[in-house]
PDB file of N, CA and C in Angstrom:
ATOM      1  N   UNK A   1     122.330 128.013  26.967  1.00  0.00           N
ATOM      2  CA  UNK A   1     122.398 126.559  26.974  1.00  0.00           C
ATOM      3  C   UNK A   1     121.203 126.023  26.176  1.00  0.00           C
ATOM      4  N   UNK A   2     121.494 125.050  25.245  1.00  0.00           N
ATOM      5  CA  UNK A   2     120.110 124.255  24.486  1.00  0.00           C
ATOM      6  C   UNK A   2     120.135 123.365  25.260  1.00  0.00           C
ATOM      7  N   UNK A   3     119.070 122.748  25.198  1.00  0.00           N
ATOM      8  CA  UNK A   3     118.181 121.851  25.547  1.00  0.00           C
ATOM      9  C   UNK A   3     118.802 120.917  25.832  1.00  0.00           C
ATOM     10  N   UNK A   4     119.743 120.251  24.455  1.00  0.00           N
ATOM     11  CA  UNK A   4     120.272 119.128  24.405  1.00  0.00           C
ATOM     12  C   UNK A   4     121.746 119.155  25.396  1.00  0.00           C
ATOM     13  N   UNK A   5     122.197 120.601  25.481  1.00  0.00           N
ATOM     14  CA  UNK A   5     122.920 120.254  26.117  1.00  0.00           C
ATOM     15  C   UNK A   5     122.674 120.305  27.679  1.00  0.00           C
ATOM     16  N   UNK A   6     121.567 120.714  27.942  1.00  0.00           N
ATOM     17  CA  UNK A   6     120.784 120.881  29.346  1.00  0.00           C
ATOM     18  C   UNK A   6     120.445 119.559  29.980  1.00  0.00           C
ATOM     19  N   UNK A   7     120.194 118.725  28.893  1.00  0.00           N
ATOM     20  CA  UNK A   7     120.070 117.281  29.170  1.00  0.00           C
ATOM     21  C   UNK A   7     121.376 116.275  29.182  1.00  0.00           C
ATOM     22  N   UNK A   8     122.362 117.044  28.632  1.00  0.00           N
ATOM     23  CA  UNK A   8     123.679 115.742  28.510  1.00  0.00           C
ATOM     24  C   UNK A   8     124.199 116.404  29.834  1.00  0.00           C
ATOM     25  N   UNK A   9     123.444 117.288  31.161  1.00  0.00           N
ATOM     26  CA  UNK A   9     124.848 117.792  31.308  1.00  0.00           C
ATOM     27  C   UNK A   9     124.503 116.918  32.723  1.00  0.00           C
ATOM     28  N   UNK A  10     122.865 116.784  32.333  1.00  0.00           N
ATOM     29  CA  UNK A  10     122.193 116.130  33.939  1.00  0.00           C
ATOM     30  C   UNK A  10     122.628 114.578  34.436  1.00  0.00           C
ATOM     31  N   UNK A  11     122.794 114.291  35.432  1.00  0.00           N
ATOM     32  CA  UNK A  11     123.232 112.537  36.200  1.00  0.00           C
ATOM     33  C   UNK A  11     122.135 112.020  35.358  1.00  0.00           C
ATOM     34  N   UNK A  12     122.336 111.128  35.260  1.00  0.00           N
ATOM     35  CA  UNK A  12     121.448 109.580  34.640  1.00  0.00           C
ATOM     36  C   UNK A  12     120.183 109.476  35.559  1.00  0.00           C
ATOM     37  N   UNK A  13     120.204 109.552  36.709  1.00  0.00           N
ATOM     38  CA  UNK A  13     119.071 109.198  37.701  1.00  0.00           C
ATOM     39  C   UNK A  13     118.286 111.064  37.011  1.00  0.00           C
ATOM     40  N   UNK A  14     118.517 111.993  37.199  1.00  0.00           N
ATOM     41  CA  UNK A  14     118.070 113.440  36.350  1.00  0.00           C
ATOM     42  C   UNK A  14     116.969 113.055  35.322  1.00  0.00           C
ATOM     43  N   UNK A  15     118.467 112.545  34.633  1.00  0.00           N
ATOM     44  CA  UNK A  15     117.764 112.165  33.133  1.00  0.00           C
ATOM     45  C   UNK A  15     116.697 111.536  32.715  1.00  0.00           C
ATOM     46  N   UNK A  16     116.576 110.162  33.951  1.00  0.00           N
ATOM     47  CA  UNK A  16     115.617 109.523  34.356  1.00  0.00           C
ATOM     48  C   UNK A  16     114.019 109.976  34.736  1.00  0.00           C
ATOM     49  N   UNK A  17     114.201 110.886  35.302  1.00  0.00           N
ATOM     50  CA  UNK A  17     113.038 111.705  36.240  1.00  0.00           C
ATOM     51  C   UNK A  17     112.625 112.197  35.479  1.00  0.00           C
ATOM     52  N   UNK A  18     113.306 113.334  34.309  1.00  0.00           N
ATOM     53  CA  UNK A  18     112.912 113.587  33.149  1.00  0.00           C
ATOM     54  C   UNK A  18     112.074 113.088  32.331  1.00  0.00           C
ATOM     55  N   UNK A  19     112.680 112.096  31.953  1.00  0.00           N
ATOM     56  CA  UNK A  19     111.502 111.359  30.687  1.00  0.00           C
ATOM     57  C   UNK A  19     110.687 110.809  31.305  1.00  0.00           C
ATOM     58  N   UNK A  20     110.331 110.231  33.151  1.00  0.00           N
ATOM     59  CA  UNK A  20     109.001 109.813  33.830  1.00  0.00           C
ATOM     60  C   UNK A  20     108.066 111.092  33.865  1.00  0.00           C
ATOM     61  N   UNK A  21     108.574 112.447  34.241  1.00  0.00           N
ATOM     62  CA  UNK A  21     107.917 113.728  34.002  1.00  0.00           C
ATOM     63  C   UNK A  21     107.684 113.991  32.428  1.00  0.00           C
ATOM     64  N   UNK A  22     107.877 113.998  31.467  1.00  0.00           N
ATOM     65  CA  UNK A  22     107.544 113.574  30.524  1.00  0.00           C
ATOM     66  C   UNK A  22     106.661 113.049  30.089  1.00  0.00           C
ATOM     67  N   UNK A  23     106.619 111.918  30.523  1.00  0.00           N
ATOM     68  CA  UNK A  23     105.831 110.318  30.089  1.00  0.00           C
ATOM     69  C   UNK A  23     104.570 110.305  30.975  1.00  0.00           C
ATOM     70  N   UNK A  24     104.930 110.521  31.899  1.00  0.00           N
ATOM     71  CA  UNK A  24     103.526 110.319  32.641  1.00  0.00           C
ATOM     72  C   UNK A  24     102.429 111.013  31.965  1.00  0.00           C
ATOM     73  N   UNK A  25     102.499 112.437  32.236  1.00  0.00           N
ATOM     74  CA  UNK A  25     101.059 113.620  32.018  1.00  0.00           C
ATOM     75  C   UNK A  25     100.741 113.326  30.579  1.00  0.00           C
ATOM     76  N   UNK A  26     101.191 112.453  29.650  1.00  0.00           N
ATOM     77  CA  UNK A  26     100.859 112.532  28.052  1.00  0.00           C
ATOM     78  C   UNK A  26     100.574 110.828  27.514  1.00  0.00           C
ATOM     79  N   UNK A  27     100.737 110.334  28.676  1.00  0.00           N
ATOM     80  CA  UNK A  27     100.505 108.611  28.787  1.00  0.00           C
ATOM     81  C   UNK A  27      99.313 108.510  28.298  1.00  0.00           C
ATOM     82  N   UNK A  28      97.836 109.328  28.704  1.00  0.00           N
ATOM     83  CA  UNK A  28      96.460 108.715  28.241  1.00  0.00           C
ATOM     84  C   UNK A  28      95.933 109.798  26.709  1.00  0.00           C
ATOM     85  N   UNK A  29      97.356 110.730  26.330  1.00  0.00           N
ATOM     86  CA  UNK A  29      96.905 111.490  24.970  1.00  0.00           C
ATOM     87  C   UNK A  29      97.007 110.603  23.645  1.00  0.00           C
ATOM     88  N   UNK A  30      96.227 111.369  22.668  1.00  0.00           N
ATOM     89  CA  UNK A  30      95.950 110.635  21.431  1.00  0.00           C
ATOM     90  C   UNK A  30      97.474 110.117  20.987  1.00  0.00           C
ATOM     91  N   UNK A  31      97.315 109.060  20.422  1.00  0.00           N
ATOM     92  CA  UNK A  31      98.880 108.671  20.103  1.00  0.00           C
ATOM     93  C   UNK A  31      98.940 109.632  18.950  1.00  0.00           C
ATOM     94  N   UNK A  32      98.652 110.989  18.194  1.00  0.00           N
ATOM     95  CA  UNK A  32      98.975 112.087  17.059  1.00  0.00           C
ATOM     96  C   UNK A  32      99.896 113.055  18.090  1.00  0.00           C
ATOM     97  N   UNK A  33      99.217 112.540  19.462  1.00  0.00           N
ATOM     98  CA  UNK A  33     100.072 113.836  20.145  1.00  0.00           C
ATOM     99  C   UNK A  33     101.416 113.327  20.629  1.00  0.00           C
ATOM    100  N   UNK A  34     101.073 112.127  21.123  1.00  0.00           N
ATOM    101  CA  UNK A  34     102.449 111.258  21.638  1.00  0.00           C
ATOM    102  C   UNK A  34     103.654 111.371  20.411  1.00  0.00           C
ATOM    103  N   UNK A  35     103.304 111.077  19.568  1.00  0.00           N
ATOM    104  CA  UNK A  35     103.703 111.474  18.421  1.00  0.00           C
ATOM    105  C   UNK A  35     104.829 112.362  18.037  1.00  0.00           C
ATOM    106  N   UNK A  36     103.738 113.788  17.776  1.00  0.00           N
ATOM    107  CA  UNK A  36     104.387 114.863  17.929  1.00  0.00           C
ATOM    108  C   UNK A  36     105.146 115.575  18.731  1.00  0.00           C
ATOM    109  N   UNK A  37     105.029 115.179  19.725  1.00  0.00           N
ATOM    110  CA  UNK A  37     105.519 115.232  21.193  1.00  0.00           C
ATOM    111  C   UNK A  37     106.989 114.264  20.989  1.00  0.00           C
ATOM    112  N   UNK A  38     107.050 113.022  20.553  1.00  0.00           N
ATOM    113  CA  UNK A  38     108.736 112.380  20.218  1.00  0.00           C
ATOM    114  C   UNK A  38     109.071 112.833  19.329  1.00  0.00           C
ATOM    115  N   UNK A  39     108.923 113.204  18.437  1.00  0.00           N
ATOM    116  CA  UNK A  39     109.373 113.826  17.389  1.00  0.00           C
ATOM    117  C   UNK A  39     109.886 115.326  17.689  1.00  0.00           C
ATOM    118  N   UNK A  40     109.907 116.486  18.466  1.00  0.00           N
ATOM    119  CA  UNK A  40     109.882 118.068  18.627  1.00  0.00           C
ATOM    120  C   UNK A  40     111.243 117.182  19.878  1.00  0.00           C
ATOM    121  N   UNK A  41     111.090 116.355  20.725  1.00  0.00           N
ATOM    122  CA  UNK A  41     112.128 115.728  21.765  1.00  0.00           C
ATOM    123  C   UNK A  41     113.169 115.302  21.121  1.00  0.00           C
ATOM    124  N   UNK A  42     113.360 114.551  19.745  1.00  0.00           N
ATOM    125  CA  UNK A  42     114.397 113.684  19.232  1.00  0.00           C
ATOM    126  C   UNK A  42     114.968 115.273  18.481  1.00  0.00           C
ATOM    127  N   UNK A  43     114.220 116.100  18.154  1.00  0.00           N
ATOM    128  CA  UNK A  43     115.453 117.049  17.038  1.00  0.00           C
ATOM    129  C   UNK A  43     115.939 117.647  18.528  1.00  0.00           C
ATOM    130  N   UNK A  44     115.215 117.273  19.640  1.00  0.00           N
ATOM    131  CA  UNK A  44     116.409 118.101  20.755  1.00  0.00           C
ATOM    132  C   UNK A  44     117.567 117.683  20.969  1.00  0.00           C
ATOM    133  N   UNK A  45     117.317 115.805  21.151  1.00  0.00           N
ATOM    134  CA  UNK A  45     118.054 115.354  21.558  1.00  0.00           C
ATOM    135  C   UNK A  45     117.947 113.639  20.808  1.00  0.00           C
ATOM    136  N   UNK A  46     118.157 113.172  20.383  1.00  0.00           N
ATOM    137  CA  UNK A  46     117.559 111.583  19.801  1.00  0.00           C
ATOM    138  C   UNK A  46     117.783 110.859  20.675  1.00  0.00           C
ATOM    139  N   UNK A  47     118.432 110.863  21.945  1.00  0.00           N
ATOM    140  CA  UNK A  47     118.769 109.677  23.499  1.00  0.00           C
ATOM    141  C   UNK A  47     117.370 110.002  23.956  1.00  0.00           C
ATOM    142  N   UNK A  48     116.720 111.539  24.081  1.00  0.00           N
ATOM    143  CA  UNK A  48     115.901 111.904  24.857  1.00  0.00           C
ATOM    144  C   UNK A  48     114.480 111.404  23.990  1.00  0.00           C
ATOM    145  N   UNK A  49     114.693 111.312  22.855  1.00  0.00           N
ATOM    146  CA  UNK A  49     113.764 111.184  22.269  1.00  0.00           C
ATOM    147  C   UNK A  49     112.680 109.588  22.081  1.00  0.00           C
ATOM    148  N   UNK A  50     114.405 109.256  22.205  1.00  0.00           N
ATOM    149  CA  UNK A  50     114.226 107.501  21.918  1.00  0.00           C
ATOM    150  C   UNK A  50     113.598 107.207  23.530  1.00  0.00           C
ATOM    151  N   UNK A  51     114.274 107.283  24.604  1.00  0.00           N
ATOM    152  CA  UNK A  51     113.392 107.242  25.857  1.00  0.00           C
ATOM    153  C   UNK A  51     111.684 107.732  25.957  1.00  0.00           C
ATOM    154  N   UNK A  52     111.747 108.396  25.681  1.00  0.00           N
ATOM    155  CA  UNK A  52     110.293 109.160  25.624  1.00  0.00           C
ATOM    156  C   UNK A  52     109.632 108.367  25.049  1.00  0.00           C
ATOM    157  N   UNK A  53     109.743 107.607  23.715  1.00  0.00           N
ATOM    158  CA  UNK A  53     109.152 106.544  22.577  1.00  0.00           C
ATOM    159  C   UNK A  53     108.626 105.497  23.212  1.00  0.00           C
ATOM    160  N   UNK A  54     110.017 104.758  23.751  1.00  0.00           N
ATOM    161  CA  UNK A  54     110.289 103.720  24.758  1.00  0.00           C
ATOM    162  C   UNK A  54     109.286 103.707  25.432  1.00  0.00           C
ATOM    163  N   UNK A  55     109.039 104.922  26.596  1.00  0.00           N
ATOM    164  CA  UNK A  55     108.390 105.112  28.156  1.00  0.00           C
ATOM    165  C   UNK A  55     106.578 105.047  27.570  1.00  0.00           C
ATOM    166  N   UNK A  56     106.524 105.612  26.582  1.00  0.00           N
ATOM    167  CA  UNK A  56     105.337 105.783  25.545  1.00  0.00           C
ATOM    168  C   UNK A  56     104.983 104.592  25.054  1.00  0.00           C
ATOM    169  N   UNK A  57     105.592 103.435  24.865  1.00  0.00           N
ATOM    170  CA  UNK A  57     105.060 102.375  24.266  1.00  0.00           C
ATOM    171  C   UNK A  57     105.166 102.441  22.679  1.00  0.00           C
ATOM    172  N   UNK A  58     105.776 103.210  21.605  1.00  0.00           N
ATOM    173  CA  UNK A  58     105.272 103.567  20.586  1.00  0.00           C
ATOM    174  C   UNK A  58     106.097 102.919  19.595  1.00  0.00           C
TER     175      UNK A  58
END
């Protein structure tokens, strides 16, 4: 299973928890890492990616 489909396969509330686990632990990193970090998420998935951006402020 990839990633992306590891993520389409989870409930919305899942999906949710996800990108707060995500978002949280990388909230006070350099925005080069926040960064790189949406970018390596969107070739997983671009829904997952765009959330992550979003939750990031970016």
């Amino acid at each position: 299973m990839t990633s992306r489909e590891g993520y389409l396969g989870m409930s919305k509330k899942n999906q949710d928890h996800l990108v707060d686990n995500i978002v949280d632990p990388i909230s006070h990193a350099k925005k080069e890492i926040k960064k790189r970090r949406v970018k390596n998420l969107t070739k997983a998935d671009t829904d997952l990616g765009k959330r992550v951006k979003n939750g990031l402020k970016l």
